[in-house]
N, C-alpha and C. Protein backbone atom coordinates (compact mmCIF):
# COMPACT_ATOMS: atom_id res chain seq x y z
N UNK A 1 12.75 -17.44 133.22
CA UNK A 1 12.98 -16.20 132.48
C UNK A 1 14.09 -16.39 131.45
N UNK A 2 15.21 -16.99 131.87
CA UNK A 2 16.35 -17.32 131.17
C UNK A 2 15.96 -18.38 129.79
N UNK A 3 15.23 -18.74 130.01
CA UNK A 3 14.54 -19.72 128.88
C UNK A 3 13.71 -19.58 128.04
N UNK A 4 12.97 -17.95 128.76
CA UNK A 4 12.12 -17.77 127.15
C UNK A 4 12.81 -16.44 126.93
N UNK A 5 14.16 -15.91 127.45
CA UNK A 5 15.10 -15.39 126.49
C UNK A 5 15.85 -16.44 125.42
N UNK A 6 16.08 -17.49 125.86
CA UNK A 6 16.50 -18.43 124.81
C UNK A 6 16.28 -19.09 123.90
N UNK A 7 14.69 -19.07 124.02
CA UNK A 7 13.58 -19.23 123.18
C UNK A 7 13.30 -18.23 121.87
N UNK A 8 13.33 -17.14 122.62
CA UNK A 8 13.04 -15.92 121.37
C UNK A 8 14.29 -15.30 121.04
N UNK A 9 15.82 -15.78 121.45
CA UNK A 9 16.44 -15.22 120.69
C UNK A 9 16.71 -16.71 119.41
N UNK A 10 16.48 -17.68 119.66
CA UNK A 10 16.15 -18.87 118.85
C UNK A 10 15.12 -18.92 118.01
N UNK A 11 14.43 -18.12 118.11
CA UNK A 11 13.38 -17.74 117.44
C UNK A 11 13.65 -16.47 116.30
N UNK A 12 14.48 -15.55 116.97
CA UNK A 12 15.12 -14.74 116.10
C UNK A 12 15.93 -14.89 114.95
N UNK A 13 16.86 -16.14 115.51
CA UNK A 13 17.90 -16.63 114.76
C UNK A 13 17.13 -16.85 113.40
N UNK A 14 16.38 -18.00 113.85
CA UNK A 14 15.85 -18.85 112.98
C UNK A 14 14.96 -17.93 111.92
N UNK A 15 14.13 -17.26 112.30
CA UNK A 15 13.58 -15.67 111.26
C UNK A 15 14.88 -15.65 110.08
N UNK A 16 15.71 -14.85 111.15
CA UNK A 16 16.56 -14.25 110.21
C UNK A 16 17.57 -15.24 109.20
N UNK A 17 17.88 -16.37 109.57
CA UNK A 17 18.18 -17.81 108.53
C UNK A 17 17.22 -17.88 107.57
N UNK A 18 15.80 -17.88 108.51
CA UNK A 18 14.82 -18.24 106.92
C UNK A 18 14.92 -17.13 105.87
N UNK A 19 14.83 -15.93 106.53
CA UNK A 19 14.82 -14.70 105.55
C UNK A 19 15.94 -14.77 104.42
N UNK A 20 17.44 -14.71 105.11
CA UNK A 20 18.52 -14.80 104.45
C UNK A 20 18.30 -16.53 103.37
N UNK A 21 17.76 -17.22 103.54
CA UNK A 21 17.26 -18.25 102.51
C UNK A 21 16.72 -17.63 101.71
N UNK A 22 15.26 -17.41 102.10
CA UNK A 22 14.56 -16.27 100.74
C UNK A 22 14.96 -15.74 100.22
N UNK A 23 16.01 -14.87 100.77
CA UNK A 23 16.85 -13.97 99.83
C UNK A 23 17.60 -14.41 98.64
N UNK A 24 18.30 -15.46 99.42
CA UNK A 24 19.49 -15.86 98.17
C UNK A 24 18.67 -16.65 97.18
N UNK A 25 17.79 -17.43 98.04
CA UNK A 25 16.58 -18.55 96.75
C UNK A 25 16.52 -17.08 95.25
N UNK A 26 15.63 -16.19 95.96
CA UNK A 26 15.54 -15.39 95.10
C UNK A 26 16.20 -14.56 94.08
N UNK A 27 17.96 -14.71 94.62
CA UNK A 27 18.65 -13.95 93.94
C UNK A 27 19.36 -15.18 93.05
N UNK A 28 19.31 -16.61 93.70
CA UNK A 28 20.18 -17.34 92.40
C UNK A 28 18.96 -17.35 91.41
N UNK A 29 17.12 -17.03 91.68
CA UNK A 29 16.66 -16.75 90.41
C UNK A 29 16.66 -15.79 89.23
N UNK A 30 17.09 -14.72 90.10
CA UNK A 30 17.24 -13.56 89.43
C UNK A 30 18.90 -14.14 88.42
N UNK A 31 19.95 -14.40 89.01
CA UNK A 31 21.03 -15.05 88.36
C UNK A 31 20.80 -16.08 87.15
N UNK A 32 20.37 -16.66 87.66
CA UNK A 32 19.80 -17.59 86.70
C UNK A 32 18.99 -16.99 85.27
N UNK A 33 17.99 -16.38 85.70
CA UNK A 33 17.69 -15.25 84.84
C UNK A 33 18.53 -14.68 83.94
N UNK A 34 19.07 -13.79 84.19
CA UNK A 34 20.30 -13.34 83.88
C UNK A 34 21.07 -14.19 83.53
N UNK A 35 21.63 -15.19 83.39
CA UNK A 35 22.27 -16.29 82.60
C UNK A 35 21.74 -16.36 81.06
N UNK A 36 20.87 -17.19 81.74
CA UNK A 36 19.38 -17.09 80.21
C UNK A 36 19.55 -16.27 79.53
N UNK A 37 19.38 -14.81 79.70
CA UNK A 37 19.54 -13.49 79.40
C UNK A 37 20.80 -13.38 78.04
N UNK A 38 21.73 -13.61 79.07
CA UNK A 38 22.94 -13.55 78.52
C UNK A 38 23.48 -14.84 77.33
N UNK A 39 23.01 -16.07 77.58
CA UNK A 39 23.36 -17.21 76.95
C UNK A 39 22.62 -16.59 75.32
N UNK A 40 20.94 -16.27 75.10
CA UNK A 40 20.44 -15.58 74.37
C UNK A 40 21.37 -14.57 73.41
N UNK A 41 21.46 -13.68 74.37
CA UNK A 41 22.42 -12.21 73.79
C UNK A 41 23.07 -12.80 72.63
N UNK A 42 24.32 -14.01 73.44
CA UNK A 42 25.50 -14.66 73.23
C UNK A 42 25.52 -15.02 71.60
N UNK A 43 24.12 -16.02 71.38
CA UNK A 43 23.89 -16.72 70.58
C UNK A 43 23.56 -16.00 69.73
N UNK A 44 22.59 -14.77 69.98
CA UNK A 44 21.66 -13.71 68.65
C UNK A 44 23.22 -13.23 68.59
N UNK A 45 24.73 -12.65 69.10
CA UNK A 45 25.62 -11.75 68.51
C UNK A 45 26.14 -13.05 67.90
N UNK A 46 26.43 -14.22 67.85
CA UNK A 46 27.43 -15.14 66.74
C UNK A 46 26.73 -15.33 65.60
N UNK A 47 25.21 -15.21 65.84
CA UNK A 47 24.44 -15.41 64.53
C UNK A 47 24.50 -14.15 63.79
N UNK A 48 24.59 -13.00 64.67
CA UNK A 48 24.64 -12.02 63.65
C UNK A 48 26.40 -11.40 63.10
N UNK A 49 27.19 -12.09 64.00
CA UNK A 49 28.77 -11.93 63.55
C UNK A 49 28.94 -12.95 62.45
N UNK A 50 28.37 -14.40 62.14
CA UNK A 50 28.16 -14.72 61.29
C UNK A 50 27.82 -14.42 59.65
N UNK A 51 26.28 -13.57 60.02
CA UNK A 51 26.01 -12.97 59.21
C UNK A 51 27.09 -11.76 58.13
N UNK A 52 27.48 -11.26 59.39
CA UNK A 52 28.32 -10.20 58.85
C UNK A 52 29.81 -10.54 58.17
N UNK A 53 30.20 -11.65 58.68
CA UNK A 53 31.44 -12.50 58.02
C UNK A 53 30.97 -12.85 56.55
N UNK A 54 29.99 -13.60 56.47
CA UNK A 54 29.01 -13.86 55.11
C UNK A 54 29.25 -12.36 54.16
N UNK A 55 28.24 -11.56 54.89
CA UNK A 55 28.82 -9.53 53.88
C UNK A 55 29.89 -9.67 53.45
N UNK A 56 30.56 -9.64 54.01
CA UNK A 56 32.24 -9.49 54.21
C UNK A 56 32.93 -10.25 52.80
N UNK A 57 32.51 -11.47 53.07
CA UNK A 57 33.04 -12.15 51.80
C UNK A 57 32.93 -12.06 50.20
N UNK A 58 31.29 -12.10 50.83
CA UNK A 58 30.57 -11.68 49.63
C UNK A 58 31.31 -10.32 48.94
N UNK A 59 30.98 -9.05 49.30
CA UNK A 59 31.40 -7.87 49.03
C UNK A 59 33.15 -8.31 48.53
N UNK A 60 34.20 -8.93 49.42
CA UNK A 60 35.35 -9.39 49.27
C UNK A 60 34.85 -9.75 47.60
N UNK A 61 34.54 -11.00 47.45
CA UNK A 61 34.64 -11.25 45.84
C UNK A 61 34.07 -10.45 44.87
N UNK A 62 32.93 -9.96 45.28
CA UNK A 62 32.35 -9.03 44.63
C UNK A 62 33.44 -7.36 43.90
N UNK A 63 34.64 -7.22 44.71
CA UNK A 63 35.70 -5.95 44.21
C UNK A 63 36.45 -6.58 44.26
N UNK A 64 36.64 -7.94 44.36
CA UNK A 64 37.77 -8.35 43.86
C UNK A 64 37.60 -9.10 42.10
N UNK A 65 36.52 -9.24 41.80
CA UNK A 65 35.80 -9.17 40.27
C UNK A 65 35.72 -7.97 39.67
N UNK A 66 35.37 -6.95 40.20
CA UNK A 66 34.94 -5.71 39.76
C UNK A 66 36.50 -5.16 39.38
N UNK A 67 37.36 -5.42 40.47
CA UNK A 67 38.79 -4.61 40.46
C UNK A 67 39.28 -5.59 38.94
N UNK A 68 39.31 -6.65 39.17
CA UNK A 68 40.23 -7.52 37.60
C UNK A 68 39.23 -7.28 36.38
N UNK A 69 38.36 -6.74 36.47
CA UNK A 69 37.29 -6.10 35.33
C UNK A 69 37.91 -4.90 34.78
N UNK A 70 38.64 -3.76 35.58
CA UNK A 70 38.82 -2.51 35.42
C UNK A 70 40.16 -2.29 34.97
N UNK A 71 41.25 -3.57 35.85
CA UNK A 71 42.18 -3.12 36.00
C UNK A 71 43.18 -3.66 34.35
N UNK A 72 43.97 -2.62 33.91
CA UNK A 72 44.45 -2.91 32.36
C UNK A 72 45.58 -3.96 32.33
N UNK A 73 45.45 -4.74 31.82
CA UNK A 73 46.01 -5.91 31.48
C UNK A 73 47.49 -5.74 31.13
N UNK A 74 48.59 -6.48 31.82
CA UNK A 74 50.13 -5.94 31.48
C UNK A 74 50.53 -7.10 30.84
């Protein structure tokens, strides 16, 4: 009797190990995921902070021509 309590709570164990495996297998995919996710994001916001540094300059020379165009000569 004592032995196939020891059996099926060994049996239990082992369930609930495999389960708690599945679990985490599944959640470092979901992480992983989410990495990806984020590495993406990362890269599309420097390309577009890029971009916007580029505006920036541009427009910069652009009134800074316009301003020595206007402004009266001393």
């Amino acid at each position: 009797m004592e032995g196939l309590l020891i059996g099926l709570l060994a049996t239990a164990l082992f369930t609930v190990i495999g389960l708690l495996g599945t679990a985490l297998f599944q959640l470092r995919g979901r992480i992983d995921a989410t990495n990806d996710r984020v590495t993406d994001l990362g890269a599309d916001m420097n390309q577009r902070l890029g971009e916007v540094v580029t505006e920036m300059a541009t427009l910069t020379a652009r009134f800074g021509a316009h301003r020595e165009q206007h402004e009266p000569s001393v």
